[in-house]
C-alpha atoms as a PDB file:
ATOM      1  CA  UNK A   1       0.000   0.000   0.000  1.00  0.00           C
ATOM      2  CA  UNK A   2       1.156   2.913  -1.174  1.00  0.00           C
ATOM      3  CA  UNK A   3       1.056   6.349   1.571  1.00  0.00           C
ATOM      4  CA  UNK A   4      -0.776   9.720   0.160  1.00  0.00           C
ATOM      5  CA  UNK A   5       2.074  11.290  -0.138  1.00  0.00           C
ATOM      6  CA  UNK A   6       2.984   8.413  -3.104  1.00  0.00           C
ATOM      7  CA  UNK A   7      -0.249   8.579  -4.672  1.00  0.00           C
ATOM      8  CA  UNK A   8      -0.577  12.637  -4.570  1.00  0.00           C
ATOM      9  CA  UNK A   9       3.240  12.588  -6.323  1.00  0.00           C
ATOM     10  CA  UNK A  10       1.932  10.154  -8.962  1.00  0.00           C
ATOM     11  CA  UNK A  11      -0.983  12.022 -10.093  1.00  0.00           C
ATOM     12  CA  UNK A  12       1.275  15.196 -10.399  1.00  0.00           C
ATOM     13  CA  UNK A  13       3.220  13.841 -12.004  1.00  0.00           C
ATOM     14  CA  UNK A  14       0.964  11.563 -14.102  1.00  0.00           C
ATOM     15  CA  UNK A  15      -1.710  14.737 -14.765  1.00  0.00           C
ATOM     16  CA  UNK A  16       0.770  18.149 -14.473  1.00  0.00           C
ATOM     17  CA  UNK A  17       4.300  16.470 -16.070  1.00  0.00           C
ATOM     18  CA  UNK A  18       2.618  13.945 -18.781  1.00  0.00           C
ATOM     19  CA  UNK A  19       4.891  11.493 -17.812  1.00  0.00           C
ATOM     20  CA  UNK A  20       3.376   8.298 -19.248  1.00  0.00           C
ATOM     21  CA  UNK A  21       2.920   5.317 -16.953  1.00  0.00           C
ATOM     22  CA  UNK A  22       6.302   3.254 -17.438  1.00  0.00           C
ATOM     23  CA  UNK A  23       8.213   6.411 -16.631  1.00  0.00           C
ATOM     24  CA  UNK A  24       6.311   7.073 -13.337  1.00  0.00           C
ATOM     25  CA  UNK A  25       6.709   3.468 -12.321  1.00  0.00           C
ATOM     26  CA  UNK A  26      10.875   3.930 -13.321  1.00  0.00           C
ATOM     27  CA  UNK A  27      11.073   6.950 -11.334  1.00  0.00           C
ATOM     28  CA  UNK A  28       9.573   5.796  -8.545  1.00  0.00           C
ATOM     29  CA  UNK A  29      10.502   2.498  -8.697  1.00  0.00           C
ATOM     30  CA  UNK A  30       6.875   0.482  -8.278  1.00  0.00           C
ATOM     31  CA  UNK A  31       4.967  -1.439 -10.506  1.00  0.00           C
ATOM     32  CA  UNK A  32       3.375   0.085 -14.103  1.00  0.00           C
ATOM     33  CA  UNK A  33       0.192  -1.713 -12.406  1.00  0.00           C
ATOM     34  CA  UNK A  34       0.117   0.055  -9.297  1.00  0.00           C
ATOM     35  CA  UNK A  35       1.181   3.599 -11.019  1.00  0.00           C
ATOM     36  CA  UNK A  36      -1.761   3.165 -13.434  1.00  0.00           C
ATOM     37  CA  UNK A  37      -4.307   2.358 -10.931  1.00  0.00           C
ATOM     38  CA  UNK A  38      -3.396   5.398  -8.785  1.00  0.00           C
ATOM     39  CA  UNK A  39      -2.844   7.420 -11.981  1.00  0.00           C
ATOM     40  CA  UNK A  40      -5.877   7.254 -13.921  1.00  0.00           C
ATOM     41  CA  UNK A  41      -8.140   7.035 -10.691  1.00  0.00           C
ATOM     42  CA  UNK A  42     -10.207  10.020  -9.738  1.00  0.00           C
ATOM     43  CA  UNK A  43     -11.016   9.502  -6.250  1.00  0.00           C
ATOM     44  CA  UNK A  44      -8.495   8.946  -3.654  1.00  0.00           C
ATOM     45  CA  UNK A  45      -8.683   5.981  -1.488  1.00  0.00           C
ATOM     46  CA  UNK A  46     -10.075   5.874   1.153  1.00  0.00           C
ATOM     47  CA  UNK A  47      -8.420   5.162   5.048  1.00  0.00           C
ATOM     48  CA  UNK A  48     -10.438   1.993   6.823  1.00  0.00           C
ATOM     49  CA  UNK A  49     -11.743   2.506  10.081  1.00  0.00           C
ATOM     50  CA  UNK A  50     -11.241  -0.728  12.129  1.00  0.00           C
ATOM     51  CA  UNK A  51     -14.421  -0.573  14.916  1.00  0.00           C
ATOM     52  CA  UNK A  52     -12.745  -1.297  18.301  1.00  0.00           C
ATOM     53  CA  UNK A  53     -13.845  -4.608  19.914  1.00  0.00           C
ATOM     54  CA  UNK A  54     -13.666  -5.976  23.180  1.00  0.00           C
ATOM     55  CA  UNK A  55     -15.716  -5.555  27.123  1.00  0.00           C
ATOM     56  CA  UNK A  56     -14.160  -1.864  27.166  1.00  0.00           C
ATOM     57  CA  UNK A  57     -16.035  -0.752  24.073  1.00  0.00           C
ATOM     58  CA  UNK A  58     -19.312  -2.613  24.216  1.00  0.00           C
ATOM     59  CA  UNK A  59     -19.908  -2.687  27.384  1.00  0.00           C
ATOM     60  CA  UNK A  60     -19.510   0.980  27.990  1.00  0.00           C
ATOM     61  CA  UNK A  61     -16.961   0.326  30.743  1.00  0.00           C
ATOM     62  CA  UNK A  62     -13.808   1.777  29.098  1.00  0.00           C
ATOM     63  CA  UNK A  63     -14.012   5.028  31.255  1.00  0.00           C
ATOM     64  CA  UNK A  64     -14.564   3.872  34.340  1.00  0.00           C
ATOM     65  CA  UNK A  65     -11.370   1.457  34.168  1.00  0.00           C
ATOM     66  CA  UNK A  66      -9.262   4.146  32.885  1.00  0.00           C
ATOM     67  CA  UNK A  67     -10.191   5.993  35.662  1.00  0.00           C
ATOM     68  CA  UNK A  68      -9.143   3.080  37.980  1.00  0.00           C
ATOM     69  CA  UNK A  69      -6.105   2.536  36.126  1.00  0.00           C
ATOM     70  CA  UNK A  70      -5.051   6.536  36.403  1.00  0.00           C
ATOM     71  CA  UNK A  71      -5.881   6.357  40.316  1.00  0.00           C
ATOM     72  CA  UNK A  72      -3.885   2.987  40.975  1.00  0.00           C
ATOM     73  CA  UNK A  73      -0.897   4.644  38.809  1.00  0.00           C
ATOM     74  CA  UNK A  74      -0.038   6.880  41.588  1.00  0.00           C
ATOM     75  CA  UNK A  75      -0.253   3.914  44.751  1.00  0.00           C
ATOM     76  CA  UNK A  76       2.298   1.659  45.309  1.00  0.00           C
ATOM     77  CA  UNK A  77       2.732  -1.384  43.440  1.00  0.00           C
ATOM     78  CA  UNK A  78       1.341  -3.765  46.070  1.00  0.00           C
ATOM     79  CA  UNK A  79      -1.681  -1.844  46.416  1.00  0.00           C
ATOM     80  CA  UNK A  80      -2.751  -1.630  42.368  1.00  0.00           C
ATOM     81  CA  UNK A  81      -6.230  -3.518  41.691  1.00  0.00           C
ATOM     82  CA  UNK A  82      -4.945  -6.646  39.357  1.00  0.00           C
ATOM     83  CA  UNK A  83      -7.303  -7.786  36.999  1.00  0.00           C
ATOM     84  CA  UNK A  84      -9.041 -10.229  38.701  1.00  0.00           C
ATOM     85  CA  UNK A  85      -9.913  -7.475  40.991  1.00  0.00           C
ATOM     86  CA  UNK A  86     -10.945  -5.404  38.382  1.00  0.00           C
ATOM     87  CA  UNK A  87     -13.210  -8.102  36.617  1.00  0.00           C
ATOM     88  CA  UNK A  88     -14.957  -8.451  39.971  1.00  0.00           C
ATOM     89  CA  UNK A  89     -15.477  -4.586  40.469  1.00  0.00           C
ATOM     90  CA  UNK A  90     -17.531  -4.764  37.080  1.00  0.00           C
END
């Protein structure tokens, strides 16, 4: 996967140069494929959003843990909440 940054220097150089595609994909050293796909394309891609899984997200408890975790930073390490302490404070 190319980064913007790639893909914004191909199309300039694809739309504002007229380089063809097999000097683009010399110069920067990729594939013609993957210089004509970004190229010729209108749109830019898109990023994907991964949705976050897990008890801390569905549940709605992610804050209040956090919280617990930023208040048992500043005790002593004997008297942190482990997790089986915090599974049974849920």
């Amino acid at each position: 996967m190319l980064t913007m940054s790639d893909i914004n220097c191909i199309k300039h150089l694809r739309n504002e140069k007229g380089l063809s595609i097999d000097a683009i994909a010399k110069a920067l050293n990729i594939n013609w494929r993957t210089a004509k796909k970004y190229a010729d394309e209108n749109e830019l891609p898109s990023s994907i959003i991964k949705p976050r899984k897990g008890m801390m997200y569905k549940e709605k408890w992610g804050l209040m843990v956090s919280d617990w975790l930023f208040e048992d930073a500043r005790e002593k390490k004997k008297l942190r909440r482990n997790n089986l302490q915090i599974l049974a404070l849920q």
